[in-house]
C-alpha atoms as a PDB file:
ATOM      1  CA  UNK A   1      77.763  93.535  84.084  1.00  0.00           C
ATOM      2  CA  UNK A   2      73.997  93.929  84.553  1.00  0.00           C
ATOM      3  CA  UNK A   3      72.338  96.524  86.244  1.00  0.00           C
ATOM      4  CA  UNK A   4      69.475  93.983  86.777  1.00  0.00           C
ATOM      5  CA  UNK A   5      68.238  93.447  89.981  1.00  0.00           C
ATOM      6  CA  UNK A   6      66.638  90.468  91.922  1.00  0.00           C
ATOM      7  CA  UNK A   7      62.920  90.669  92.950  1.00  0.00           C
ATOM      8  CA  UNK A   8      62.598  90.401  96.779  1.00  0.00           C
ATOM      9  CA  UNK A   9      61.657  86.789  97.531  1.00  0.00           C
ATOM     10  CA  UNK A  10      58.464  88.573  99.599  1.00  0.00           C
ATOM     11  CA  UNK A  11      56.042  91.464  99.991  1.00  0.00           C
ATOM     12  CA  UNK A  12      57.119  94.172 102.319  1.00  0.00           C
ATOM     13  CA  UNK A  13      54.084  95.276 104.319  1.00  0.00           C
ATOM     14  CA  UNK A  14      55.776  98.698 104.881  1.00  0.00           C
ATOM     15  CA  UNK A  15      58.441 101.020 103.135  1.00  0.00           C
ATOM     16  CA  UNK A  16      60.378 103.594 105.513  1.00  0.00           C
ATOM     17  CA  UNK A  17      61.501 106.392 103.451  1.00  0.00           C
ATOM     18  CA  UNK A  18      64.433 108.804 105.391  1.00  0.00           C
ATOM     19  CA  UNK A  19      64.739 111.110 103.465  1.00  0.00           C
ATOM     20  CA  UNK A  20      65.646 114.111 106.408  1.00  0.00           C
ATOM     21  CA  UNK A  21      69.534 114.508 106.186  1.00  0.00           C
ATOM     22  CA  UNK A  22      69.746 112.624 102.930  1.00  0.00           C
ATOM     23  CA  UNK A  23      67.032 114.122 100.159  1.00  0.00           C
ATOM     24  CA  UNK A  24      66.440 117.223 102.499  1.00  0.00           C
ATOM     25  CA  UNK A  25      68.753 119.212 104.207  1.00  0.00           C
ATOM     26  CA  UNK A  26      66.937 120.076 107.206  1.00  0.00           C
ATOM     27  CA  UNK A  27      69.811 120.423 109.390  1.00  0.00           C
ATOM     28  CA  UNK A  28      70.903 123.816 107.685  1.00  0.00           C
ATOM     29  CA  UNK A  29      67.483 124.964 107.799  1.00  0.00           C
ATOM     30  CA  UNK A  30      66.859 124.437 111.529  1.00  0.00           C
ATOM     31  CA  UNK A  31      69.917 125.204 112.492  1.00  0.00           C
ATOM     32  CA  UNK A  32      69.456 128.660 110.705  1.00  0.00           C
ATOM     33  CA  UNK A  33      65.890 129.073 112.645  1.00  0.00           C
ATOM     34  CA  UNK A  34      67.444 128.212 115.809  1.00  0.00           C
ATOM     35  CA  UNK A  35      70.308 130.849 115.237  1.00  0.00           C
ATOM     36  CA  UNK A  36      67.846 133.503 113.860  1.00  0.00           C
ATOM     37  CA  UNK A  37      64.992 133.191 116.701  1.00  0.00           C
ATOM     38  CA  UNK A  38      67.779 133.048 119.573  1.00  0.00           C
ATOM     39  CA  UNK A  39      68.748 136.457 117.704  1.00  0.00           C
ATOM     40  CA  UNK A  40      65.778 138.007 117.607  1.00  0.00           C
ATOM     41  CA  UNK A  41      64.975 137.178 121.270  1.00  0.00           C
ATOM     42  CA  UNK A  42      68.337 138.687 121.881  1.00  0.00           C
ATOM     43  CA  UNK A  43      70.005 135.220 123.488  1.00  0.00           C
ATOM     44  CA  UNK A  44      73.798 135.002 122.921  1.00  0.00           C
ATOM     45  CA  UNK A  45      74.064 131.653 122.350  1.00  0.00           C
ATOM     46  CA  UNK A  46      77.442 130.320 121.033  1.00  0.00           C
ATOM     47  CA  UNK A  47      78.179 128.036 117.673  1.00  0.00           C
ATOM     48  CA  UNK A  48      79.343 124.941 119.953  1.00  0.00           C
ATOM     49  CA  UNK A  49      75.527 124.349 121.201  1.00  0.00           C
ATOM     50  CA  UNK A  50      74.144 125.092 117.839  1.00  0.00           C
ATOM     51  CA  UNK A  51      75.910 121.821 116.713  1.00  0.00           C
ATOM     52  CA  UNK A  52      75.001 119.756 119.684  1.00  0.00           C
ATOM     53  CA  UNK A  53      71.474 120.529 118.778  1.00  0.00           C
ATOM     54  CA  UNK A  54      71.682 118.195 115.140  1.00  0.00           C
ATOM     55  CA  UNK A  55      70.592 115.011 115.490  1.00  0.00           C
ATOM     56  CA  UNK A  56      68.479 115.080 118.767  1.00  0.00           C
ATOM     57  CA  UNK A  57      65.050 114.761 119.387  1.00  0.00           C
ATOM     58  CA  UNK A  58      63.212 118.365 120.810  1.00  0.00           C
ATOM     59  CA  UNK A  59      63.696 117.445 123.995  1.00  0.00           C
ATOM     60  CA  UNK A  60      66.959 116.999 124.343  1.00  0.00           C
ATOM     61  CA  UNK A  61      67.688 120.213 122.730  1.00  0.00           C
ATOM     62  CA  UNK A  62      65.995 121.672 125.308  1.00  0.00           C
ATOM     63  CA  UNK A  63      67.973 119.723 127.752  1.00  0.00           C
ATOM     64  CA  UNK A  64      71.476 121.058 126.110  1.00  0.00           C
ATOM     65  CA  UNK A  65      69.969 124.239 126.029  1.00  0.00           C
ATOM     66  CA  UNK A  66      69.470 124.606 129.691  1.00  0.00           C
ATOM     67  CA  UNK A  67      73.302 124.796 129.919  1.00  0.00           C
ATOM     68  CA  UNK A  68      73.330 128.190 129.070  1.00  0.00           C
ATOM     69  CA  UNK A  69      69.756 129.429 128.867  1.00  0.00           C
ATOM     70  CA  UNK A  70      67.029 129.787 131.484  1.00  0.00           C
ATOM     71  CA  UNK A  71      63.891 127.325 131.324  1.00  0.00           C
ATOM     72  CA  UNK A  72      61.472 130.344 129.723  1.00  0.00           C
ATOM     73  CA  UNK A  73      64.350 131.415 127.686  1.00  0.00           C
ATOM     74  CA  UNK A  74      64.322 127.719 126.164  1.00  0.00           C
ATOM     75  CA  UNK A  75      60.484 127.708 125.766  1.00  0.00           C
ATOM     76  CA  UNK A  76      60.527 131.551 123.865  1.00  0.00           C
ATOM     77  CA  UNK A  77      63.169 130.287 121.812  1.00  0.00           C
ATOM     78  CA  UNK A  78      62.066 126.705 120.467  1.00  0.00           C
ATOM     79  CA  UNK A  79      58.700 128.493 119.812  1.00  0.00           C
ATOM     80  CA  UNK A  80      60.158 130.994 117.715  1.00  0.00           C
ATOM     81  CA  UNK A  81      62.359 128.434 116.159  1.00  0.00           C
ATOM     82  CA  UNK A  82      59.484 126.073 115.392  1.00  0.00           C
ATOM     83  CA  UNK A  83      57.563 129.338 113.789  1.00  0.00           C
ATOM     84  CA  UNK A  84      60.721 129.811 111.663  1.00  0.00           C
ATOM     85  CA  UNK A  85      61.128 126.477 110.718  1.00  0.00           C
END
């Protein structure tokens, strides 16, 4: 068995490299802002919404944060979160 392999039949004009979730664990690491600017802003926010947070785009965590936050409350904390970060 060879570990050879083919040459594309063409030139790509672009590479897309994801590397977020696969090379770098960026979920732990935003998670662990999120949970560490919500603290020191003193928001009880509880481990079910952290994990609806992974995988969404910044404004829909804002949306699922709504559910148990105020709209100021969400602003404070994704700026402190982002700092973190």
């Amino acid at each position: 068995m060879s570990d050879a392999v083919e040459a594309l039949a063409f030139t790509p004009d672009a590479v897309i490299f994801d590397m977020d979730g696969l090379m770098l664990d960026s979920e732990r690491a935003s998670l662990r802002s999120w949970s560490r600017a919500a603290r020191e802003l003193g928001l009880e926010i509880e481990d079910e919404h952290w994990l609806r947070l992974v995988g969404h785009s910044a404004d829909a965590c804002q949306v699922i944060l709504r559910e148990c936050l105020a709209p100021a409350q969400v602003q404070a904390l994704l700026a402190r979160a982002q700092a973190l970060y």
